[in-house]
Protein backbone atom coordinates (compact mmCIF):
# COMPACT_ATOMS: atom_id res chain seq x y z
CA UNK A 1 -107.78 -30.65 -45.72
CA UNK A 2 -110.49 -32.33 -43.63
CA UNK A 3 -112.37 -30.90 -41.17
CA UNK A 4 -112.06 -31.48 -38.05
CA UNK A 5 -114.80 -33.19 -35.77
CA UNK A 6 -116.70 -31.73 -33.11
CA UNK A 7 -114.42 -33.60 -30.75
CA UNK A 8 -111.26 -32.88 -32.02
CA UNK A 9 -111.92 -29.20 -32.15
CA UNK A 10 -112.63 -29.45 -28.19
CA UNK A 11 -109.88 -31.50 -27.14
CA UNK A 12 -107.37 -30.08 -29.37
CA UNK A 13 -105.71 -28.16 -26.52
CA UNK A 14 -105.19 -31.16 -24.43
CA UNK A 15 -102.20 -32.77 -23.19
CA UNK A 16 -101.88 -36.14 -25.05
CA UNK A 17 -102.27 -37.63 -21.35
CA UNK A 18 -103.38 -35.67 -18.62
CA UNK A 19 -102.07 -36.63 -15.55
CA UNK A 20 -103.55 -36.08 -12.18
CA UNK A 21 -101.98 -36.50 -8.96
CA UNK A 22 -103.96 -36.76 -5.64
CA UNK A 23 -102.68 -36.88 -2.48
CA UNK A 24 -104.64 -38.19 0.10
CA UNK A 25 -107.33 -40.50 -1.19
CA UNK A 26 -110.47 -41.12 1.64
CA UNK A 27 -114.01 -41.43 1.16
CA UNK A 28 -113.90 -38.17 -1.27
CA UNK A 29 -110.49 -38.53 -3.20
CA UNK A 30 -111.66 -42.32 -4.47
CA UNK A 31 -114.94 -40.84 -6.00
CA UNK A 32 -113.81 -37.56 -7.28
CA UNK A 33 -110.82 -39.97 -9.18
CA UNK A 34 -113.77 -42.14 -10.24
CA UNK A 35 -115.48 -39.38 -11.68
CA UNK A 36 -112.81 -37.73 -13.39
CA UNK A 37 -111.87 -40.95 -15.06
CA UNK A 38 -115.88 -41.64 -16.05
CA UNK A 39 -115.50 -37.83 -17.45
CA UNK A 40 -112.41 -38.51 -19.52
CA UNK A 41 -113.75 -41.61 -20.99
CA UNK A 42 -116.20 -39.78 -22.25
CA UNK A 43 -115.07 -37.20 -23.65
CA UNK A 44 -112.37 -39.56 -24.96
CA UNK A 45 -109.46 -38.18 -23.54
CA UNK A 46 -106.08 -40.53 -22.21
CA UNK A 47 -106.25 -39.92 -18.59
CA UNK A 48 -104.05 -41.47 -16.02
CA UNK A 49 -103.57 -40.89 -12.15
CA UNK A 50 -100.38 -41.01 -9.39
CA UNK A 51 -101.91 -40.82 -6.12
CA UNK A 52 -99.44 -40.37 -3.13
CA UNK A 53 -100.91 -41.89 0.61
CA UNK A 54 -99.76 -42.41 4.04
CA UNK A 55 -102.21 -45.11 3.98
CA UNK A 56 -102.38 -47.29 0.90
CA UNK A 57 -104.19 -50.02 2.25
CA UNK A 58 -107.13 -47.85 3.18
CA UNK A 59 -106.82 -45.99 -0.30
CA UNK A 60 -106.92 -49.67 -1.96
CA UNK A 61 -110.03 -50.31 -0.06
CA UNK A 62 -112.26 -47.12 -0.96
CA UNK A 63 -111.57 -48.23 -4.56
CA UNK A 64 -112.77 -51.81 -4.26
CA UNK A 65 -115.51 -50.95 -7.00
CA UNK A 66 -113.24 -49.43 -9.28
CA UNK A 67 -111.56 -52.11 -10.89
CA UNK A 68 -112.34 -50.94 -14.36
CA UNK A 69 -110.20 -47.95 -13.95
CA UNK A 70 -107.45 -49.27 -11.38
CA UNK A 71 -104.97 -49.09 -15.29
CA UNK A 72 -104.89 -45.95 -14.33
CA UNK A 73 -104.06 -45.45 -11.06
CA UNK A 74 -100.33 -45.61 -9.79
CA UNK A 75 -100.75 -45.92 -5.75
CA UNK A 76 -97.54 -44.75 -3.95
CA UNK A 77 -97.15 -45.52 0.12
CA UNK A 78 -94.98 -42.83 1.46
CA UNK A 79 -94.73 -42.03 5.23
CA UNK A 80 -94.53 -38.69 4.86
CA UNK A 81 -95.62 -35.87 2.05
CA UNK A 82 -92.55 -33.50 3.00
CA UNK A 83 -90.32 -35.39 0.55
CA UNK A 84 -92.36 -34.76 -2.48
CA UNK A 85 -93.13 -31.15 -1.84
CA UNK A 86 -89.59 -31.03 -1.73
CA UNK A 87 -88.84 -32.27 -4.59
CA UNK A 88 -86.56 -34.80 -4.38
CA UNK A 89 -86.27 -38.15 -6.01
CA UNK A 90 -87.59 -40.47 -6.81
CA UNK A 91 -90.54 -38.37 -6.32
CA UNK A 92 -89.43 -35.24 -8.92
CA UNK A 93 -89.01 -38.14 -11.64
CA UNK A 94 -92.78 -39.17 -11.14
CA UNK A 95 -94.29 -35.88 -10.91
CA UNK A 96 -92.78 -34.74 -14.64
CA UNK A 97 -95.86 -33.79 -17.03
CA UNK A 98 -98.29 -33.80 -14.49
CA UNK A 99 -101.22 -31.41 -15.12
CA UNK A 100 -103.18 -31.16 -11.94
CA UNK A 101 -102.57 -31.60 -8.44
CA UNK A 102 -105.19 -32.36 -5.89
CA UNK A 103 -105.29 -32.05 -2.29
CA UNK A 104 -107.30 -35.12 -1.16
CA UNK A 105 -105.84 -34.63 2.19
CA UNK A 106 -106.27 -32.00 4.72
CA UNK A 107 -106.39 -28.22 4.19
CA UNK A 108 -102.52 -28.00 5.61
CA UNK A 109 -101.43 -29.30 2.76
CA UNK A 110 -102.83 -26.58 0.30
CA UNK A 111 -100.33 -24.33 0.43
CA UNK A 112 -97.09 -26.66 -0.01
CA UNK A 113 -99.21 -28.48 -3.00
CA UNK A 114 -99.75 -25.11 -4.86
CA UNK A 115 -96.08 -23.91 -4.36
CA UNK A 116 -95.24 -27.63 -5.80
CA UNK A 117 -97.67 -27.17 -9.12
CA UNK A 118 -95.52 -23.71 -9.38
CA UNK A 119 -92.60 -25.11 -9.48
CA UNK A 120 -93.77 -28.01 -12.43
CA UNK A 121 -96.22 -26.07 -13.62
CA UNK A 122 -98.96 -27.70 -13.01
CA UNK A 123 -102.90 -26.48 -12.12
CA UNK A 124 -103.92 -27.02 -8.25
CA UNK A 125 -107.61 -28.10 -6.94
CA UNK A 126 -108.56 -28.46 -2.80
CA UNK A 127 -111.45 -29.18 -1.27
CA UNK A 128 -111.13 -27.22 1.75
CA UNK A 129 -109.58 -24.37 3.43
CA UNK A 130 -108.35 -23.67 7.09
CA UNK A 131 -110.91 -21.34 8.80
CA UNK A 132 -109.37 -21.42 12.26
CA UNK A 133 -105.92 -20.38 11.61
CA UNK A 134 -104.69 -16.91 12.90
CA UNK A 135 -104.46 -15.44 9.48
CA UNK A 136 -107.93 -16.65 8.13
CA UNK A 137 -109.22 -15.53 11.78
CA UNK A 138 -107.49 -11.92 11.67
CA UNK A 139 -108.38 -11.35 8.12
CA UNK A 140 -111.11 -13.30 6.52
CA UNK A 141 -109.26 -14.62 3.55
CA UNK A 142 -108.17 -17.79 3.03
CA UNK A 143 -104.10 -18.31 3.55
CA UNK A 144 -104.32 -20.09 -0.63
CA UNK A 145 -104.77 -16.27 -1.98
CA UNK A 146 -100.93 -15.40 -1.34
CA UNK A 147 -100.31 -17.50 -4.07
CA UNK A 148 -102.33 -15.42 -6.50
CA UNK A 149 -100.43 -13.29 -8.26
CA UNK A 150 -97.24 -15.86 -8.33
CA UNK A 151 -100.15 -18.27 -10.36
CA UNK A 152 -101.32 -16.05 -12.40
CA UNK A 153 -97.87 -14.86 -13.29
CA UNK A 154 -97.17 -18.76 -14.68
CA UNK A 155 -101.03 -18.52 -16.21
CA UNK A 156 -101.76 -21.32 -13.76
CA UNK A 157 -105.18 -22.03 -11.71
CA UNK A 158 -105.81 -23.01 -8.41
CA UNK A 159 -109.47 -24.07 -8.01
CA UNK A 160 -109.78 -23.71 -3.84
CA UNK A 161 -112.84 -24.77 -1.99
CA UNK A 162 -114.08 -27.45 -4.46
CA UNK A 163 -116.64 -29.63 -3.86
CA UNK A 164 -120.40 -29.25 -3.28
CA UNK A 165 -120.64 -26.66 -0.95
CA UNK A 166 -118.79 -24.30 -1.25
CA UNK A 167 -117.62 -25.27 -4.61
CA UNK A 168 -121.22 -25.91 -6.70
CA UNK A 169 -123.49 -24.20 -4.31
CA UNK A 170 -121.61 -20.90 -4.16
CA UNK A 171 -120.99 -21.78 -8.89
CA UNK A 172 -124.79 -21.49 -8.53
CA UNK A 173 -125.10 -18.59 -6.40
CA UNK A 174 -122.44 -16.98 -8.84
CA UNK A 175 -124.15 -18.00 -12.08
CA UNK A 176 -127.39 -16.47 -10.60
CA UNK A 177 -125.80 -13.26 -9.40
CA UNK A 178 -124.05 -13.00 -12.90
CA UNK A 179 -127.55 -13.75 -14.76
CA UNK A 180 -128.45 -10.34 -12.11
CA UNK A 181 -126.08 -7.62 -12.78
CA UNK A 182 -126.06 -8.49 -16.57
CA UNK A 183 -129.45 -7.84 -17.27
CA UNK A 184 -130.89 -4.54 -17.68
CA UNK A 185 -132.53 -4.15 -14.55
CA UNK A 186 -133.80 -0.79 -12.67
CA UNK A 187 -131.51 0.34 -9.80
CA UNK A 188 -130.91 -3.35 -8.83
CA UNK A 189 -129.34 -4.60 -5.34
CA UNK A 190 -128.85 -7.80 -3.93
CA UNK A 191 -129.61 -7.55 -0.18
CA UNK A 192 -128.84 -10.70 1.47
CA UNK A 193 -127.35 -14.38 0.38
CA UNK A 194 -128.71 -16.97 3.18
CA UNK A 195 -127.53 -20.72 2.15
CA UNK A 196 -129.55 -23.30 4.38
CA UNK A 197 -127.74 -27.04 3.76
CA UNK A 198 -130.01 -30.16 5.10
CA UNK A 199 -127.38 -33.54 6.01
CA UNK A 200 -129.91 -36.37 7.18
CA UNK A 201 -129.62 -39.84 7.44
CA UNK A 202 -132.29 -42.06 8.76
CA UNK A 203 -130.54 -45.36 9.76
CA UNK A 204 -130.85 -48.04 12.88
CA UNK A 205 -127.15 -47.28 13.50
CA UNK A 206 -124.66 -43.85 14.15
CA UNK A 207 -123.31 -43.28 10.75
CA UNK A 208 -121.44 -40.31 10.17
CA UNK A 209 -120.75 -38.74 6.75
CA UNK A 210 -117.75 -37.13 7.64
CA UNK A 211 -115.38 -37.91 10.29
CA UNK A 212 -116.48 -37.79 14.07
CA UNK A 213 -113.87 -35.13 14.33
CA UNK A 214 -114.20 -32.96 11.85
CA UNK A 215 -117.92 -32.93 12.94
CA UNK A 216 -117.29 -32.42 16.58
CA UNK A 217 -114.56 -29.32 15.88
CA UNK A 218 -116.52 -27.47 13.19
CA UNK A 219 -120.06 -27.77 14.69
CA UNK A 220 -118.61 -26.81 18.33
CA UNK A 221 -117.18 -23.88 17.27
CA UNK A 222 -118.16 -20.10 17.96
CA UNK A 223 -120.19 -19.47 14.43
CA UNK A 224 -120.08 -16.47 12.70
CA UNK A 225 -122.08 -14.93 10.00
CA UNK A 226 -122.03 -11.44 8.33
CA UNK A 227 -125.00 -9.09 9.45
CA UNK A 228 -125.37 -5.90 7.85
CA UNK A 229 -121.70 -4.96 7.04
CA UNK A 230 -120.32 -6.64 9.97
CA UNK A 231 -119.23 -10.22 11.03
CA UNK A 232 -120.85 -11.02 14.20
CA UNK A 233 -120.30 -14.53 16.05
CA UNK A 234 -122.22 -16.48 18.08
CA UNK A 235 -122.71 -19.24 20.74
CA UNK A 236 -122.92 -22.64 19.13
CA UNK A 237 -126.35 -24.26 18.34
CA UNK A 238 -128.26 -20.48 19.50
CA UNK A 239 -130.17 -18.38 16.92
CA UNK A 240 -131.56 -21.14 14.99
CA UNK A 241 -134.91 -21.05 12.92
CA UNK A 242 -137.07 -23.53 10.98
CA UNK A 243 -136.34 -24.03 6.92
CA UNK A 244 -138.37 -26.36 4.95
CA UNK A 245 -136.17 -28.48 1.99
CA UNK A 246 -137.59 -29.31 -1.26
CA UNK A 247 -138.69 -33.19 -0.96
CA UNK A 248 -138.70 -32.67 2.64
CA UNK A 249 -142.62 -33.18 4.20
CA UNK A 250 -141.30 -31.10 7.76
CA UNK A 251 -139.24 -28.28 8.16
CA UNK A 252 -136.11 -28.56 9.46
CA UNK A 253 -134.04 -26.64 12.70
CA UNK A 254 -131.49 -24.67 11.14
CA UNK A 255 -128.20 -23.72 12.90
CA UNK A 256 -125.59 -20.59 12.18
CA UNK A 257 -122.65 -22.63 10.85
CA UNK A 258 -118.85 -20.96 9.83
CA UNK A 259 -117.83 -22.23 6.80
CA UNK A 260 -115.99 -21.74 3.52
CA UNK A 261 -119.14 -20.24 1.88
CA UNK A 262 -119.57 -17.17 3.81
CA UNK A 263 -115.84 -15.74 4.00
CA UNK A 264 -115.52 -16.71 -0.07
CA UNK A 265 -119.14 -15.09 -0.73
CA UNK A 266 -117.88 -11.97 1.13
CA UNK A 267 -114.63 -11.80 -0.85
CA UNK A 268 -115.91 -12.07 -4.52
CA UNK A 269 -119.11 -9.70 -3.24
CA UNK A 270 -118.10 -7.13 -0.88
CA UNK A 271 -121.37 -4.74 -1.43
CA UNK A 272 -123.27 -7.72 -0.02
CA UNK A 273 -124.25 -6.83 3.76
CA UNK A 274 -125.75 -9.83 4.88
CA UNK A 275 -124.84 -13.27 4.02
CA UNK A 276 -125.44 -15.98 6.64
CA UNK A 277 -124.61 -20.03 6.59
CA UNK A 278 -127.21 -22.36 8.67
CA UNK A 279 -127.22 -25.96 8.36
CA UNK A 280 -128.84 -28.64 10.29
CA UNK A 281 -129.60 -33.11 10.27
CA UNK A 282 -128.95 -36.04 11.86
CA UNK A 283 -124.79 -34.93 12.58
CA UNK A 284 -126.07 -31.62 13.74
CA UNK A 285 -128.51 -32.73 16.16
CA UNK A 286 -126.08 -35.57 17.52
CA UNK A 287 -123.56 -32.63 18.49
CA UNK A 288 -125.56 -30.45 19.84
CA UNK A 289 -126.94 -32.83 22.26
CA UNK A 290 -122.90 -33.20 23.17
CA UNK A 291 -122.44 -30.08 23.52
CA UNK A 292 -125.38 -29.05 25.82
CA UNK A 293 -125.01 -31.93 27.70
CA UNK A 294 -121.55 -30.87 28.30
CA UNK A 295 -119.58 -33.53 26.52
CA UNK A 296 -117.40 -31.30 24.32
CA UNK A 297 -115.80 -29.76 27.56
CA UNK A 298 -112.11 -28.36 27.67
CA UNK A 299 -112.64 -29.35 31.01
CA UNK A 300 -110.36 -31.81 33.12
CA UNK A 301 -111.84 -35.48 34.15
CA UNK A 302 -111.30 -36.16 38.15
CA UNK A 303 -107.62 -35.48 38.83
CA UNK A 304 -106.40 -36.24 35.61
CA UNK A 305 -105.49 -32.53 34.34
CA UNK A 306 -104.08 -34.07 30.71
CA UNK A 307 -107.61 -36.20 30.15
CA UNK A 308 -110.54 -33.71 29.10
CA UNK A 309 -114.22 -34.78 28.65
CA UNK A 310 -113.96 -33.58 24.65
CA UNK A 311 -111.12 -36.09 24.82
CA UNK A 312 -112.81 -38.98 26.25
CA UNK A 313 -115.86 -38.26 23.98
CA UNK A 314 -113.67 -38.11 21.27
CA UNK A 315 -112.24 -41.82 22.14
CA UNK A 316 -115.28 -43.53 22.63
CA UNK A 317 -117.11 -42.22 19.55
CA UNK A 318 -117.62 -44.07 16.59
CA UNK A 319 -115.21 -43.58 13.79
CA UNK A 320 -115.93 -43.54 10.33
CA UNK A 321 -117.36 -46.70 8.67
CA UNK A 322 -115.78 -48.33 5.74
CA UNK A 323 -116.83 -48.47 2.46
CA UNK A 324 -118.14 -52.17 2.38
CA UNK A 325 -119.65 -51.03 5.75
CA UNK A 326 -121.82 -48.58 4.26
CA UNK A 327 -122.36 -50.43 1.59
CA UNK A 328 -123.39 -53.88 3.33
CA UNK A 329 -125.63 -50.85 5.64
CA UNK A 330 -127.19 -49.26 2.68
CA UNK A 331 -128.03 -52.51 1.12
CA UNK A 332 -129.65 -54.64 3.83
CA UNK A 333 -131.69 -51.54 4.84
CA UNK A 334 -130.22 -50.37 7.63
CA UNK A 335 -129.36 -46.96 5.87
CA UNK A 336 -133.62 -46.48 4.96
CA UNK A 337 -133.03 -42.50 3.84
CA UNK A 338 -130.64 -39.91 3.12
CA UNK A 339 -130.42 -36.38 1.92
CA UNK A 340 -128.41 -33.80 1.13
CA UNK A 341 -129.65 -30.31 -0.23
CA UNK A 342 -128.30 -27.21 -0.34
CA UNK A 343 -130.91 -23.89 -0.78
CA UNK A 344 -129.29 -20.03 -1.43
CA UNK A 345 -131.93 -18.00 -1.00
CA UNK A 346 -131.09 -14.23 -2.74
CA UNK A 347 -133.05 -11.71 -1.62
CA UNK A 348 -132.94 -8.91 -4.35
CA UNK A 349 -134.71 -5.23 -4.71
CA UNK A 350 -135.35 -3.64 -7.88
CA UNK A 351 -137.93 -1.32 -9.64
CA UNK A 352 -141.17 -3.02 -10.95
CA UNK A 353 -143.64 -1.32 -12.59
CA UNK A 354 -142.59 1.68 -11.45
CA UNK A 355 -142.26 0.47 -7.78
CA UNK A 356 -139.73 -0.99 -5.96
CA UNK A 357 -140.03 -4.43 -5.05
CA UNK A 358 -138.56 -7.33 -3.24
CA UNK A 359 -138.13 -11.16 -4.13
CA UNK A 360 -136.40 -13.97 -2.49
CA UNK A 361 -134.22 -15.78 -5.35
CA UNK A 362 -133.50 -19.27 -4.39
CA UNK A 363 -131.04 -21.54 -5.94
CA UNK A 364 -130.05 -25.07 -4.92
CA UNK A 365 -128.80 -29.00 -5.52
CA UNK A 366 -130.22 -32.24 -3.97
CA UNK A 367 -128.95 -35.95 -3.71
CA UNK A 368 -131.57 -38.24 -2.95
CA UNK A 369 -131.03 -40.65 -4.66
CA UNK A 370 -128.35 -42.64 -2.73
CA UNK A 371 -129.91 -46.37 -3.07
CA UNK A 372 -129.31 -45.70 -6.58
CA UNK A 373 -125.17 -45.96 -6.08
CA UNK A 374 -125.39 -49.72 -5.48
CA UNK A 375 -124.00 -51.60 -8.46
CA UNK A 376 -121.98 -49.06 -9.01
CA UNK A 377 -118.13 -47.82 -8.56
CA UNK A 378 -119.36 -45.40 -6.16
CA UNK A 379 -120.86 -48.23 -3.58
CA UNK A 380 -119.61 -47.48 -0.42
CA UNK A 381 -119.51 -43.78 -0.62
CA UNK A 382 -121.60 -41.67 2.51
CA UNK A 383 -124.46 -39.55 0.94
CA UNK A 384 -122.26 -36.14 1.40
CA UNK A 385 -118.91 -38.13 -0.04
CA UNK A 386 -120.47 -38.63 -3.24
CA UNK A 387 -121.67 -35.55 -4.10
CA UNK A 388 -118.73 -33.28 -2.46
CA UNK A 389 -116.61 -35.60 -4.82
CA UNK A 390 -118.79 -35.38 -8.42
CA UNK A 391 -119.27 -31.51 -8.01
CA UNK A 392 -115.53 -31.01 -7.46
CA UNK A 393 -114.71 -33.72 -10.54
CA UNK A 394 -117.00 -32.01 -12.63
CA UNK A 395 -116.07 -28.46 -11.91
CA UNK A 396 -112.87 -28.59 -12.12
CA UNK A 397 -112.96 -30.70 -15.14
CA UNK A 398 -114.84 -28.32 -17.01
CA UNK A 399 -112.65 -25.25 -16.16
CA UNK A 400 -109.34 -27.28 -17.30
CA UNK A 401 -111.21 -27.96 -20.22
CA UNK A 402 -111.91 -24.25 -20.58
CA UNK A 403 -108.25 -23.58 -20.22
CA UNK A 404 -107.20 -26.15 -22.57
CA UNK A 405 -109.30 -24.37 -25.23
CA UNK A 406 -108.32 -20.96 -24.27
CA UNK A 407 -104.99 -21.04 -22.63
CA UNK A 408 -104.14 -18.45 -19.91
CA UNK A 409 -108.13 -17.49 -20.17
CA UNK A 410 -108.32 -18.33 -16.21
CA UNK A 411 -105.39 -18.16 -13.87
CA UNK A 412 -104.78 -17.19 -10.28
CA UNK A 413 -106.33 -18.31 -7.31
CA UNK A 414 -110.21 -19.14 -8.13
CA UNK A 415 -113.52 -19.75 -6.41
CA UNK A 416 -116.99 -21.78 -7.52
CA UNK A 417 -118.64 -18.28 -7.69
CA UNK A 418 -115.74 -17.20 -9.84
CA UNK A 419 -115.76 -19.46 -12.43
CA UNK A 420 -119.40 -18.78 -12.56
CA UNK A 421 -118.18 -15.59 -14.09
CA UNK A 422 -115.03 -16.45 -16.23
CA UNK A 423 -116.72 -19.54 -17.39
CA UNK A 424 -118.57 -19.07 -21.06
CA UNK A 425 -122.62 -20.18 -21.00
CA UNK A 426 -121.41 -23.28 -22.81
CA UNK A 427 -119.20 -24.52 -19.88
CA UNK A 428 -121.91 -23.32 -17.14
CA UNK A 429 -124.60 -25.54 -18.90
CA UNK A 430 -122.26 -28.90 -19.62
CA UNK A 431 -121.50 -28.59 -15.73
CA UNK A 432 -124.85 -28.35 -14.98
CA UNK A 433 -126.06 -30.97 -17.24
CA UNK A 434 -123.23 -33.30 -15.57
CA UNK A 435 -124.50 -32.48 -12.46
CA UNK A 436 -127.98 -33.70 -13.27
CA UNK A 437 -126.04 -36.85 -15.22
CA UNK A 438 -124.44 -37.88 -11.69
CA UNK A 439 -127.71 -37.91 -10.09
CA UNK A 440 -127.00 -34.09 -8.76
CA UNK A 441 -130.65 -32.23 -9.23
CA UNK A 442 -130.47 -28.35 -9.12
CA UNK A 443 -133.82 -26.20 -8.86
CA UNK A 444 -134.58 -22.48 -8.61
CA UNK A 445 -137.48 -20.62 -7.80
CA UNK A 446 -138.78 -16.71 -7.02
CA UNK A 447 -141.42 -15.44 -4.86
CA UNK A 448 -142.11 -12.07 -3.85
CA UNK A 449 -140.78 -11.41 -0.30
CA UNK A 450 -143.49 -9.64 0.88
CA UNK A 451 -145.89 -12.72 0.33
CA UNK A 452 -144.01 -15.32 2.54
């Protein structure tokens, strides 16, 4: 009999197509399906994509580039999503064999997507989750975890929180903490997890990486962080401190921010005390001169008791720009610089030379190199698009090819820090070699704490 080659013996669990289905596709869907069509090609595997939109014409557009892959894509209009979560036709007819489902969209739909990939029986990946809610608010975990043991029941995955951060910051933090607790080290204990994330832009014009909204509701919100054993919130844009980036000549003013990391962190790590989430840039600095100048007020405009000044800020600011927009922007020079880094620093006790001692662990990723996406499919994309959309590609490319290899191996509802764990060395190093691949650069460092 022959042998099999290398390649066989790692597809050989794989679906002769794999078919993924996003719904939703903005400024992250159209590079994260970019990416995980670049990744199949490569590892030659037949990979084809449905993508379901309330706005194909926009969805069209953020895949102007893409025309090598557009074989692949099947683009459905639909005015609503409620008709496919339901089921019905002709919607159940296109949805047979598919393999993943992706929520492209908003963090809403996470919930109605995984109970749809349980009933076809197919894996689930989003890239956010709903921290306001009055579940996530009362108890800290995300809303996706009542789906865990129905998943893992039908060995099926749901890879929550994807992206770059959370997603491959918190895989880092995870692989590091794993490296930690599985070496044979003296009376070891990880103190503190502080993750510091730099978004800056230099450019002659207001470009936003994100949408004006999102940025105005999560940065105006009451932050919270987890000090010693207790979550503890605080006024917006108060508390802050300096923190100095890799590449980065000048430190940088660092704000408390809520976000997926720290309630996800806490989860997987409960004997963690302190873990805290600052971030700071160009966005940051925009809203907080909103806020203190009292632009994001509830509060009413003359006699007009249904017109706030948040709402009036809200109308005049400048949306989003369009891909050709940011691309025509980044090529004539008008976008000179931009940045995106994400440092965990771990601060960790343990016995040295018969003493104990104390280091600060750090762990991180950097894009810088965003001039370098001209001439290629991903033109167009902001500097925090790109890589929210290659680390969630990549990760959850490598765990389905994990679980094509080893079926039922990881199931349930699951984290970046998680797979960190149930991922084998081999799959830990191919994601971060991709990472480095897609322009992604990781570093890590130590330094004793006491000599900072």
């Amino acid at each position: 009999m022959r042998k099999k080659t290398i390649k066989q013996i790692k597809t050989a669990g794989v679906p002769s197509t794999v078919k993924v289905v996003f719904f939703g596709l903005g400024a992250v869907g159209s590079s994260m399906l970019i990416c995980l069509s670049e990744l199949a090609e490569r590892d030659g595997v037949n990979i084809r994509f449905l993508v379901f939109t309330i706005d194909p014409i926009a969805a069209q557009e953020s895949l102007y580039h893409a025309e090598n892959f557009m074989n692949r894509v099947e683009m459905i209009g639909v005015k609503s999503f409620d008709p496919i979560f339901s089921y019905e036709e002709p919607y159940a007819d296109m949805l047979a064999d598919s393999v993943l489902l992706i929520n492209a969209a908003l963090p809403n739909f996470n919930e109605p997507i995984i109970e749809l990939g349980l009933h076809i029986g197919a894996h689930t990946a989003d890239l956010a989750a709903d921290m306001y809610n009055k579940e996530t608010s009362h108890s800290n975990v995300f809303t996706q975890y009542a789906y865990d043991y129905p998943l893992k029941k039908k060995g099926l995955a749901s890879m929550i929180n994807m992206g770059i951060s959370p997603g491959i910051t918190n895989f880092l933090i995870g692989e590091h903490i794993r490296y930690l607790t599985s070496s044979d080290r003296k009376e070891l204990e990880i103190e503190s997890i502080d993750l510091y994330l730099l978004e800056d832009i230099d450019a002659d014009t207001v470009v936003f990486s994100w949408s004006p909204a999102v940025a105005l509701e999560e940065l105006s919100q009451h932050p919270k962080q987890l000090c010693d054993g207790k979550m503890v919130t605080f006024p917006p844009f108060t508390f802050a401190l300096n923190y100095t980036f890799p590449h980065e000549q000048h430190s940088c003013r660092q704000y408390p921010l809520y976000q997926e990391e720290l309630l996800s962190l806490h989860r997987t790590y409960p004997d963690i005390k302190t873990i805290r989430v600052f971030t700071g840039g160009y966005e940051v600095e925009l809203v907080k001169i909103l806020y203190q100048l009292n632009l994001l007020s509830k509060a009413s405009v003359g006699n007009n008791s249904k017109l706030t000044v948040e709402a009036m800020v809200r109308e005049v600011m400048p949306g989003m720009k369009k891909p050709r927009r940011i691309e025509d922007f980044l090529r004539s020079g008008v976008i000179r610089r931009a940045h995106f880094c994400a440092a965990a620093e771990i601060r960790v006790s343990e016995f040295v030379r018969n003493e104990r001692q104390t280091s600060i662990q750090t762990v991180g990723l950097s894009f810088l190199r965003y001039q370098g996406l001209l001439n290629t499919p991903y033109a167009g994309a902001t500097y925090i698009a790109y890589p929210t959309a290659v680390g969630a590609a990549i990760l959850v490319w490598h765990t389905l090819g994990h679980i094509w290899e080893y079926p039922d191996s990881i199931s349930g509802v699951v984290t970046g820090e998680e797979l960190a764990s149930l991922l084998p060395h081999s799959r830990i190093d191919a994601v971060r070699r991709d990472l480095v691949g897609w322009d992604i650069n990781i570093f890590e460092s130590v330094r004793d704490a006491e000599n900072m």
